[in-house]
Protein backbone atom coordinates (compact mmCIF):
# COMPACT_ATOMS: atom_id res chain seq x y z
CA UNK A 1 17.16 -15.27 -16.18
CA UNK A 2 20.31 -16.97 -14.87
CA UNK A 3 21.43 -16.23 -11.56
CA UNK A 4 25.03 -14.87 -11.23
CA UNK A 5 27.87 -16.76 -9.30
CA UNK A 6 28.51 -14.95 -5.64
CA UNK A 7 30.51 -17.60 -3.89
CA UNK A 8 27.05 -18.15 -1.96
CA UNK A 9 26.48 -21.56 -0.88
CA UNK A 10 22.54 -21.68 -2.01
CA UNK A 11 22.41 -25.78 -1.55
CA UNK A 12 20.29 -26.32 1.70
CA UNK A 13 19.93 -22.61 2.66
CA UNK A 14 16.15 -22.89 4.86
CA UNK A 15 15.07 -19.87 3.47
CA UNK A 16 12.17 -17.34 3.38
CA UNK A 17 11.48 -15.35 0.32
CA UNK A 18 9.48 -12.23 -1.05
CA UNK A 19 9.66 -10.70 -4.19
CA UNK A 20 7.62 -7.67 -5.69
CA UNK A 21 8.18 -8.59 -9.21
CA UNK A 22 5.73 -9.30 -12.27
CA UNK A 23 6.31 -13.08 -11.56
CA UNK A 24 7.61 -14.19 -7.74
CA UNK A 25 6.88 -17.77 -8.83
CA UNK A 26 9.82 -17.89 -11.23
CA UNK A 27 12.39 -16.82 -8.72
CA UNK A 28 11.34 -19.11 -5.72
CA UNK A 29 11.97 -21.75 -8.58
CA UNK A 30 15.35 -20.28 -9.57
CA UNK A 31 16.31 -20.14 -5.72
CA UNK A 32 14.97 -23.83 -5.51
CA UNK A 33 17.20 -24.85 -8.40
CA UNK A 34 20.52 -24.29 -6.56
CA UNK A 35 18.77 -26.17 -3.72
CA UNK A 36 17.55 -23.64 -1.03
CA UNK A 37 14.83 -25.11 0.83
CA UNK A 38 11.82 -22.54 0.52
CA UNK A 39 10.15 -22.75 4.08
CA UNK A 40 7.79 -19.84 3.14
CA UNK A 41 7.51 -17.93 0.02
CA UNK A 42 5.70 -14.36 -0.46
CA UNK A 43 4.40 -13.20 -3.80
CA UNK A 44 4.08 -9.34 -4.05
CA UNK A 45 2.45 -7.45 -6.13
CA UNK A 46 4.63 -6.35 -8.79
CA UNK A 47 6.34 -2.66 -7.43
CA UNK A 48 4.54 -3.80 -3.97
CA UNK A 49 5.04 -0.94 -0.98
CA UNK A 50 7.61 -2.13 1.30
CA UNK A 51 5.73 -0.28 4.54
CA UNK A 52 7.71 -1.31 7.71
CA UNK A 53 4.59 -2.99 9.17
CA UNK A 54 5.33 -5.72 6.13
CA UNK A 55 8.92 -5.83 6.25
CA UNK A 56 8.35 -6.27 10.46
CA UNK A 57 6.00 -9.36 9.68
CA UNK A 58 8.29 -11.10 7.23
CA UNK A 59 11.27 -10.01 9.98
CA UNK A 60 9.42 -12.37 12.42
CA UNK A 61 8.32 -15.20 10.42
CA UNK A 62 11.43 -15.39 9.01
CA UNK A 63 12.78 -15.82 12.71
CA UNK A 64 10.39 -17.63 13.74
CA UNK A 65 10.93 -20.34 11.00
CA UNK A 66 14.90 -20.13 11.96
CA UNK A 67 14.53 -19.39 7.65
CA UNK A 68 16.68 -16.66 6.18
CA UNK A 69 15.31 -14.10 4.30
CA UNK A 70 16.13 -13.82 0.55
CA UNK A 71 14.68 -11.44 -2.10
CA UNK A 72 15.41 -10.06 -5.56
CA UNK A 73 18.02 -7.32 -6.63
CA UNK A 74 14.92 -4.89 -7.12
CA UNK A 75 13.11 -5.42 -3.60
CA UNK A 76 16.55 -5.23 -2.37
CA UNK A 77 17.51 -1.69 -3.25
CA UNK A 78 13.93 -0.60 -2.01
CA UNK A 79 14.63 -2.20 1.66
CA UNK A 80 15.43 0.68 4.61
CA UNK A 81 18.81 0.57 5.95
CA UNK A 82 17.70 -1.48 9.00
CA UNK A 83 16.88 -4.74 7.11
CA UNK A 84 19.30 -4.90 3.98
CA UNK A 85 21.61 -7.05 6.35
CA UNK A 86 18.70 -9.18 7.23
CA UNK A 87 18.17 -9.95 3.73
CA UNK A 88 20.22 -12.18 1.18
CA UNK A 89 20.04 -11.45 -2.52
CA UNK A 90 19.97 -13.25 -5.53
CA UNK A 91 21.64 -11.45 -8.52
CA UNK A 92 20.10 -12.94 -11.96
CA UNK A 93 20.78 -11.78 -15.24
CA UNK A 94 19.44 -12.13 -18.47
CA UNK A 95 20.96 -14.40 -20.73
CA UNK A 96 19.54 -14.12 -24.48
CA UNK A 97 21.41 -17.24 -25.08
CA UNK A 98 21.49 -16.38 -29.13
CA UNK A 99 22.97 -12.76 -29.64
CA UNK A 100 23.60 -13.07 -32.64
CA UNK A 101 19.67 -14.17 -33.62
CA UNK A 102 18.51 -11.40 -31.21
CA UNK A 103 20.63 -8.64 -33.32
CA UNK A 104 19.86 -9.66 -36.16
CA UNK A 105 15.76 -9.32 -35.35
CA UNK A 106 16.49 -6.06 -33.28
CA UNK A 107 18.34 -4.53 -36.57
CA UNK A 108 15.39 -5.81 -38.66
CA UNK A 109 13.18 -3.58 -36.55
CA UNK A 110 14.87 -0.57 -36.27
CA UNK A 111 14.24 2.32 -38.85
CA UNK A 112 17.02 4.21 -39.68
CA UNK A 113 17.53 7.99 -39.28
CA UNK A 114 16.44 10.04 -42.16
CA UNK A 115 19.49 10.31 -44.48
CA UNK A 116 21.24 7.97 -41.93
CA UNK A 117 21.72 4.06 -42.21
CA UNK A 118 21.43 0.99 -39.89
CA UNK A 119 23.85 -0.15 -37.69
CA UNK A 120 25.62 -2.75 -38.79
C-alpha cells in the first residue's frame, strides 16, 4: 500500500488513530513513515461497529491529547456526518509494483470461456 499525495503536511502531525481493518498495525506505520507522531493508536477489529459511544471516546481522547484524529478511507466512509470533519484521512493505494509479472500470473490462471480464448 502506498499512500496517495493530498498536499497534506503529515511530518509532525500529533495524531490519534483508529482503523477497523484486517491489520491497523500497518497503517499507524505508514502514517509514521511520513512522520506523524502517533500519540495514541486504536486497533479495531476488522469491519469493527462504529457505535457513537466509541466514536464519543476517541472524540475526547483525541482532545484531550490536543492529537488529531486520523483513520483509513474505509472507517472513513462508515463515520456519521457529525465526525467526518473531525477526522483526517489517509488515502493509500495499492501499488503491484510489477504489472507486467502480475498479468502475466493472473492470465496463467484464468480459464478461458468454452469456445472462447484468453485475453491477451
Amino acid at each position: 500500500l502506498k499512500p496517495m499525495p493530498t498536499g497534506m503536511p503529515w511530518q509532525g502531525l500529533r495524531a490519534m488513530a483508529f482503523a477497523g481493518i484486517a491489520r491497523p498495525e500497518r497503517f499507524f506505520a505508514t502514517l509514521e513513515s511520513l512522520g506523524v507522531t502517533l500519540l495514541a493508536r486504536h486497533g479495531l477489529a476488522d469491519h469493527a461497529k462504529l457505535s457513537p459511544a466509541l466514536l464519543k471516546r476517541l472524540d475526547r481522547e483525541a482532545h484531550h491529547l490536543a492529537a488529531q484524529l486520523v483513520t483509513t478511507e474505509k472507517d472513513a466512509a462508515r463515520l456519521p456526518a457529525n465526525m467526518r470533519s473531525k477526522c483526517l484521512v489517509l488515502p493509500v493505494r495499492l501499488d503491484f509494483g510489477d504489472a507486467d509479472g502480475l498479468s502475466a500470473l493472473l492470465r496463467g490462471h484464468l480459464t478461458p470461456p468454452p469456445g472462447g480464448r484468453r485475453p491477451s
